[in-house]
Protein backbone atom coordinates (compact mmCIF):
# COMPACT_ATOMS: atom_id res chain seq x y z
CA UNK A 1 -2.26 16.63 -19.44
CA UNK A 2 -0.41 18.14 -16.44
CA UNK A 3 0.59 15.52 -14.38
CA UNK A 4 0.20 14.91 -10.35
CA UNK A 5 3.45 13.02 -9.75
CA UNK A 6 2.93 10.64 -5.98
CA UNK A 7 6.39 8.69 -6.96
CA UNK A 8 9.43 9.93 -9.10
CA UNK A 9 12.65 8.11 -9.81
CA UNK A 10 14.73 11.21 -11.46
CA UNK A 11 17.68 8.92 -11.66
CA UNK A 12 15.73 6.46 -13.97
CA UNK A 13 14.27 8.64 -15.95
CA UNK A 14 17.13 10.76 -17.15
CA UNK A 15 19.20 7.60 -17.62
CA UNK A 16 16.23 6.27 -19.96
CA UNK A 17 15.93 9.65 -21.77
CA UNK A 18 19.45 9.80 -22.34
CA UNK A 19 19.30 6.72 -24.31
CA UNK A 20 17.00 7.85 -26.64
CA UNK A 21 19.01 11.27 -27.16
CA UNK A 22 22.05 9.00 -27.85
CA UNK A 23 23.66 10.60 -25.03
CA UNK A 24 23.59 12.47 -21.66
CA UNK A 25 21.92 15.76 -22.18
CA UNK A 26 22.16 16.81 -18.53
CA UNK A 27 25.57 18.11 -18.76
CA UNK A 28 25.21 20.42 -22.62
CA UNK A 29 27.46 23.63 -22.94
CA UNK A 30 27.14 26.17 -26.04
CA UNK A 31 29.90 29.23 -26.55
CA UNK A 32 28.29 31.87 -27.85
CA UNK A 33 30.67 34.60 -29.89
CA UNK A 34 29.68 38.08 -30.59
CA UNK A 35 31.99 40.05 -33.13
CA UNK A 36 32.43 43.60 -34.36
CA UNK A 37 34.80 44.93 -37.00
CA UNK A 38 35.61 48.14 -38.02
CA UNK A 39 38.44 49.64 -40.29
CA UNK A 40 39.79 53.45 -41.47
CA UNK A 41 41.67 54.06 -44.22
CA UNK A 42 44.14 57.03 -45.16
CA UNK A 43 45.47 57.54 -48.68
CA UNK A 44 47.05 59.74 -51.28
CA UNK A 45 47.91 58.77 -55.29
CA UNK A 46 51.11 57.38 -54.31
CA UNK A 47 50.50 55.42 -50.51
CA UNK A 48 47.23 54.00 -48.81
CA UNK A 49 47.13 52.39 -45.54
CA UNK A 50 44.57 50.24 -43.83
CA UNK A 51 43.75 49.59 -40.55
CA UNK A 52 40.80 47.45 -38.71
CA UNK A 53 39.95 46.84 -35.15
CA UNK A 54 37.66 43.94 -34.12
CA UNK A 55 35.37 43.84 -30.14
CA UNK A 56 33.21 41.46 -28.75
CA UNK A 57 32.39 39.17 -26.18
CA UNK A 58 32.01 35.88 -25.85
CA UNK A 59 28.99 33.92 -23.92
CA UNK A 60 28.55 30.34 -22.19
CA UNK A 61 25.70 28.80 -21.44
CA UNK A 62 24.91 25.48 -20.33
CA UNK A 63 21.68 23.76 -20.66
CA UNK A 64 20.30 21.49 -18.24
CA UNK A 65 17.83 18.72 -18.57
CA UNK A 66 15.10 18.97 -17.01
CA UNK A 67 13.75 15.48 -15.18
CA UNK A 68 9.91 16.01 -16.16
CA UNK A 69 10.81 17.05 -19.85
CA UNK A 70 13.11 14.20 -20.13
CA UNK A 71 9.64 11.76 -18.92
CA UNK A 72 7.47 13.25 -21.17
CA UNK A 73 10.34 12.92 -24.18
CA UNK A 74 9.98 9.10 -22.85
CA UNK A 75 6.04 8.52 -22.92
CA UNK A 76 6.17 9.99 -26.42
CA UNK A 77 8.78 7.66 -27.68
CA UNK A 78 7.40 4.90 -25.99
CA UNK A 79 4.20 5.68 -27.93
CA UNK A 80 5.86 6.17 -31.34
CA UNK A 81 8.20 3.31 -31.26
CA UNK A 82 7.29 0.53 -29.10
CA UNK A 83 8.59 -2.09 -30.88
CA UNK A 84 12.02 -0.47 -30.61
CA UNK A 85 11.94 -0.08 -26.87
CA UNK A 86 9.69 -3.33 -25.74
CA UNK A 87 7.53 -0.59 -24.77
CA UNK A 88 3.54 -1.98 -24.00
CA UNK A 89 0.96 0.69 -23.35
CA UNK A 90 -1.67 -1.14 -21.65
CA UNK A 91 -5.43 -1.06 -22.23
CA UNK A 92 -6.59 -4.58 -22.38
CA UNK A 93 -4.32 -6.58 -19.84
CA UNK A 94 -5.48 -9.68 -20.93
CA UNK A 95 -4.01 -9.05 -24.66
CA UNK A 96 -1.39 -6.38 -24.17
CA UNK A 97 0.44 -8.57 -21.49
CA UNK A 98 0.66 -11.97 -22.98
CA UNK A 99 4.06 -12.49 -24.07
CA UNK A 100 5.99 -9.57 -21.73
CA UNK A 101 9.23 -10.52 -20.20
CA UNK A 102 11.86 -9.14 -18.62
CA UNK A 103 13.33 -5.36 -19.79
CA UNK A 104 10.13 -4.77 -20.76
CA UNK A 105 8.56 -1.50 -19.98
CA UNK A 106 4.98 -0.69 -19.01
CA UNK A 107 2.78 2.06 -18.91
CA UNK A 108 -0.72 1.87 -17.59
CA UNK A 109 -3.26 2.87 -15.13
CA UNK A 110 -4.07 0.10 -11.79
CA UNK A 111 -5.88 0.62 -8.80
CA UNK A 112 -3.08 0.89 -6.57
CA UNK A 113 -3.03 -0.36 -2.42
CA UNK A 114 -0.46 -0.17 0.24
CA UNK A 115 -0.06 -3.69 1.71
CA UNK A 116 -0.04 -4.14 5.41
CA UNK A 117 3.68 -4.76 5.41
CA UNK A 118 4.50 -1.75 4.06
CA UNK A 119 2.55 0.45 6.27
CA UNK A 120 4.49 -1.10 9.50
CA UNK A 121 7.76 -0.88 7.70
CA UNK A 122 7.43 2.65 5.89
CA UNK A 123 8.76 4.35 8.21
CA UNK A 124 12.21 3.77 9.52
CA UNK A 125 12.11 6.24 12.25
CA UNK A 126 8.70 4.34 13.86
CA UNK A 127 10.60 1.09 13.57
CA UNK A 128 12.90 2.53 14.95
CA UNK A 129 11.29 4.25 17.87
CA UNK A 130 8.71 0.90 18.60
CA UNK A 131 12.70 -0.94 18.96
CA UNK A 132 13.79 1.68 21.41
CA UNK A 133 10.68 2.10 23.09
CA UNK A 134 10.94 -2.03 23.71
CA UNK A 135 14.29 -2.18 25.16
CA UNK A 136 13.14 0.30 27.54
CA UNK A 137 10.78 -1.22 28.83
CA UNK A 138 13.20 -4.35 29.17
CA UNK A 139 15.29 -2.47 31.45
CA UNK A 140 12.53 -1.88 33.45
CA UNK A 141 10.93 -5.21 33.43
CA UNK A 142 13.08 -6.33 37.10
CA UNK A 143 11.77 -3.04 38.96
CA UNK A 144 7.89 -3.96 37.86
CA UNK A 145 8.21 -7.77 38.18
CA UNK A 146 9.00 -11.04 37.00
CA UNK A 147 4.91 -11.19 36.06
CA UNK A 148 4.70 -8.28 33.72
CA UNK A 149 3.91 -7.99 29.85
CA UNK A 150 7.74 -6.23 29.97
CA UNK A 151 9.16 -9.14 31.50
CA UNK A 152 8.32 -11.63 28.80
CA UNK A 153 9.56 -9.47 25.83
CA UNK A 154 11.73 -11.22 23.29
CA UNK A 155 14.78 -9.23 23.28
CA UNK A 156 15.88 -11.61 19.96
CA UNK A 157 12.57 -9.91 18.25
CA UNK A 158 13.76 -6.64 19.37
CA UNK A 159 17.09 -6.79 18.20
CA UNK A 160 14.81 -8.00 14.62
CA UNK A 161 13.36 -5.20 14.42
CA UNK A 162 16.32 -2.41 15.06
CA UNK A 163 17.77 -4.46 12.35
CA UNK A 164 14.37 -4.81 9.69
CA UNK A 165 14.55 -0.64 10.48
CA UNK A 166 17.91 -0.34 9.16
CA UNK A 167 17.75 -2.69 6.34
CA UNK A 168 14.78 -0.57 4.88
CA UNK A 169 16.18 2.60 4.71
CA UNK A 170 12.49 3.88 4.48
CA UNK A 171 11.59 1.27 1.43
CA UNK A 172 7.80 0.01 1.01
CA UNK A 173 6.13 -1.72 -1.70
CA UNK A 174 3.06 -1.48 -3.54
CA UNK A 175 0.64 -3.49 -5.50
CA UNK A 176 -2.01 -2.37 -8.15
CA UNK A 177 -4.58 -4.11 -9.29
CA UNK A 178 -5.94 -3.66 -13.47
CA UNK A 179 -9.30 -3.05 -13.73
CA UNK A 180 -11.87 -5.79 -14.66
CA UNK A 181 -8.54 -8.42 -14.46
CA UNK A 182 -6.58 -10.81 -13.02
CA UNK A 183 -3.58 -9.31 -13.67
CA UNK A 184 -1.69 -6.99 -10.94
CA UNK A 185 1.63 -5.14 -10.61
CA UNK A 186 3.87 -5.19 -7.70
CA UNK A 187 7.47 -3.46 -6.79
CA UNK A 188 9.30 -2.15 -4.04
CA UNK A 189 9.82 1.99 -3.86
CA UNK A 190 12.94 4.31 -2.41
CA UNK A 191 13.00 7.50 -1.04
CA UNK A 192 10.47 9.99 0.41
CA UNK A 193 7.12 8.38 -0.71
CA UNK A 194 3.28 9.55 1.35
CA UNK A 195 1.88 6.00 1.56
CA UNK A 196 -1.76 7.97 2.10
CA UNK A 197 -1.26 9.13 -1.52
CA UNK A 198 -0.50 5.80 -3.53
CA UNK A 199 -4.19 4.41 -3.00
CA UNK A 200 -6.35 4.43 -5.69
CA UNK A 201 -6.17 4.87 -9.18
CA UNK A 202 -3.34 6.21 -10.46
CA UNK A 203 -1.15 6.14 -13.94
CA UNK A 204 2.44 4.04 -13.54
CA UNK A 205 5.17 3.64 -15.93
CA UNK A 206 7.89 0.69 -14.80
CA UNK A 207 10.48 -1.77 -16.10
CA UNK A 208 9.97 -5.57 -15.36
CA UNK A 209 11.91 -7.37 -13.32
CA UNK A 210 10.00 -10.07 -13.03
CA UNK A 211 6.61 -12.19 -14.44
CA UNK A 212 5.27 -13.99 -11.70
CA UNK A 213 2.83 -16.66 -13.58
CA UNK A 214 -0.79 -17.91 -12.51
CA UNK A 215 -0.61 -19.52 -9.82
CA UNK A 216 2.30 -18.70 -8.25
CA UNK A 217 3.03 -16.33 -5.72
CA UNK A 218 5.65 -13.87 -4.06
CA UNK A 219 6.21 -12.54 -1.25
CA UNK A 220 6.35 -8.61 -0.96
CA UNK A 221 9.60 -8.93 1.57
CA UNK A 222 11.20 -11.38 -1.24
CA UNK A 223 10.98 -8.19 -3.91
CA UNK A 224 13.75 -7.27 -5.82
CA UNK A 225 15.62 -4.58 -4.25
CA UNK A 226 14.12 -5.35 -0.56
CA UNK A 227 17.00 -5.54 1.67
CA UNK A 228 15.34 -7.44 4.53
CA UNK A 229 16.05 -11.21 3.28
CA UNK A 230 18.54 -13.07 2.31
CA UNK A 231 18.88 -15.10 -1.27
CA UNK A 232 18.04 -18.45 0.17
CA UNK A 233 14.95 -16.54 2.26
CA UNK A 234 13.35 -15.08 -0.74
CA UNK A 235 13.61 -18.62 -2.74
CA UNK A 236 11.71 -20.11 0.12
CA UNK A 237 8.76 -17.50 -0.13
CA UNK A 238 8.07 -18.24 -3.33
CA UNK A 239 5.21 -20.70 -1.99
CA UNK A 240 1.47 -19.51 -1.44
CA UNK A 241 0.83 -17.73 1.43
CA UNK A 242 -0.62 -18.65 5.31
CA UNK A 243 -4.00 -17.68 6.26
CA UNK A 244 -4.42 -13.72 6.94
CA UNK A 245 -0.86 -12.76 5.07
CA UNK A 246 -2.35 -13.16 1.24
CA UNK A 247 -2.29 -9.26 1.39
CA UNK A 248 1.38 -9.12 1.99
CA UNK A 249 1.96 -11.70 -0.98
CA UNK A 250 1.57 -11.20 -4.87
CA UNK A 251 -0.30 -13.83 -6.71
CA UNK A 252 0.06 -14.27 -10.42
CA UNK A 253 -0.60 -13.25 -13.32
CA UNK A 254 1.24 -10.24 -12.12
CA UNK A 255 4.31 -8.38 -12.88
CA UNK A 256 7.35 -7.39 -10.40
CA UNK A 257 8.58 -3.44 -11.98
CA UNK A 258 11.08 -1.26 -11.11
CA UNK A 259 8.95 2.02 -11.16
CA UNK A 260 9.91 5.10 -12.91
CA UNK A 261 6.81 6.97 -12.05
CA UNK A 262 3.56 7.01 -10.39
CA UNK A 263 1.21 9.84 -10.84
CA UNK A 264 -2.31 10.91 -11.16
């Protein structure tokens, strides 16, 4: 099957492929020789002498890995040795996942959504611009007077969100939901990523970080590798979430990954 990738981690990927060649294969270099001989020889009864001359060239080539081979060298020895590689293909969530932990690695297919969260924070240039934009307008606030919308903005909240914009560095998360179960996956994703293409079903391989259990819950802002909270911030929003934020929270059975790959 050709695949549609919405989310690649190249790093990942080549890192995990490289384990399974028992080395990096990104960096392989092959010397290539190409040799001619030839001789002459000049004799009588009593003297012969013998001469040879050799030519050639000599080639290098170096062989790169390529990031999508390397992924496709992975879902094939996921498939053929999964007990090797805590590797879980799933099909039935309620069987396949009952007794994953952390390291393990995942491959399945989940109805995926972008949470609200995400969509405000996605972008680090509109945080960025909506922070700007505010402190404008709080310039401005004493020539269009003390009763204005501009005069009452929170220049503490302001300051939050410059800093929430810079602490992202572009960063959103995502949660998918398995078909026909309780169980959903959850994790935060770096670099260029089109939110507008991660709903709906697609096909995701990732590593656990985490199992969060049934009946707990977890913030998306508390995710591994989310830069917006501190330790002691993220302990606290471990508990279930207010009214009208439950999108913005995962609630187990459901498993925190560090994605390799999302595609369709």
């Amino acid at each position: 099957m050709l695949k549609d990738f919405v989310y690649f981690d190249e790093g990942l990927v080549l890192k995990f492929a490289a384990q399974l060649d028992g080395g990096q294969r990104t960096r392989l270099t092959e010397k290539k020789s190409r040799r001619r001989r030839g001789g002459v020889t000049f004799g009588t009864k009593a003297a012969g002498a013998e001469g040879s001359r050799e030519s050639g060239e000599d080639r290098e080539v170096e062989f790169t890995d390529d990031p999508l081979a390397a992924f496709d060298r992975l879902l094939a020895a996921g498939s053929e040795r999964p007990d090797e590689l805590s590797w879980v293909d799933v099909n039935d969530p309620e069987t396949d996942l009952a007794g994953v932990g952390r390291g393990f690695t995942i491959h399945g297919e989940v109805d995926f959504a972008v949470p609200p969260f995400s969509r405000v924070v996605g972008s680090k240039e509109q945080l960025q611009s909506l922070a700007q934009l505010s402190t404008l307008m709080a310039g401005l606030a004493p020539l269009m007077g003390n009763d204005t919308p501009v005069s009452q903005l929170d220049m503490e909240r302001v300051e939050g969100v410059t800093k929430l914009a810079d602490s992202m560095g572009g960063q959103i998360s995502v949660i998918g939901a398995f078909n026909e179960s309780a169980w959903s996956v959850a994790g935060p994703l770096s670099g260029e990523v089109d939110i507008e293409d991660l709903d709906g079903p697609l096909i995701f391989v990732g590593k656990i970080l985490e199992v969060v259990p049934a009946g707990s819950h977890k913030s998306l802002m508390a995710l591994p590798g989310m830069a917006v909270l501190t330790r002691e911030q993220r302990r606290k929003m471990q508990q279930e979430p207010s009214e009208g934020q439950e999108d913005n929270w995962v609630s187990g059975p459901a498993l925190v990954l560090k994605f390799l790959a999302i595609y369709r």
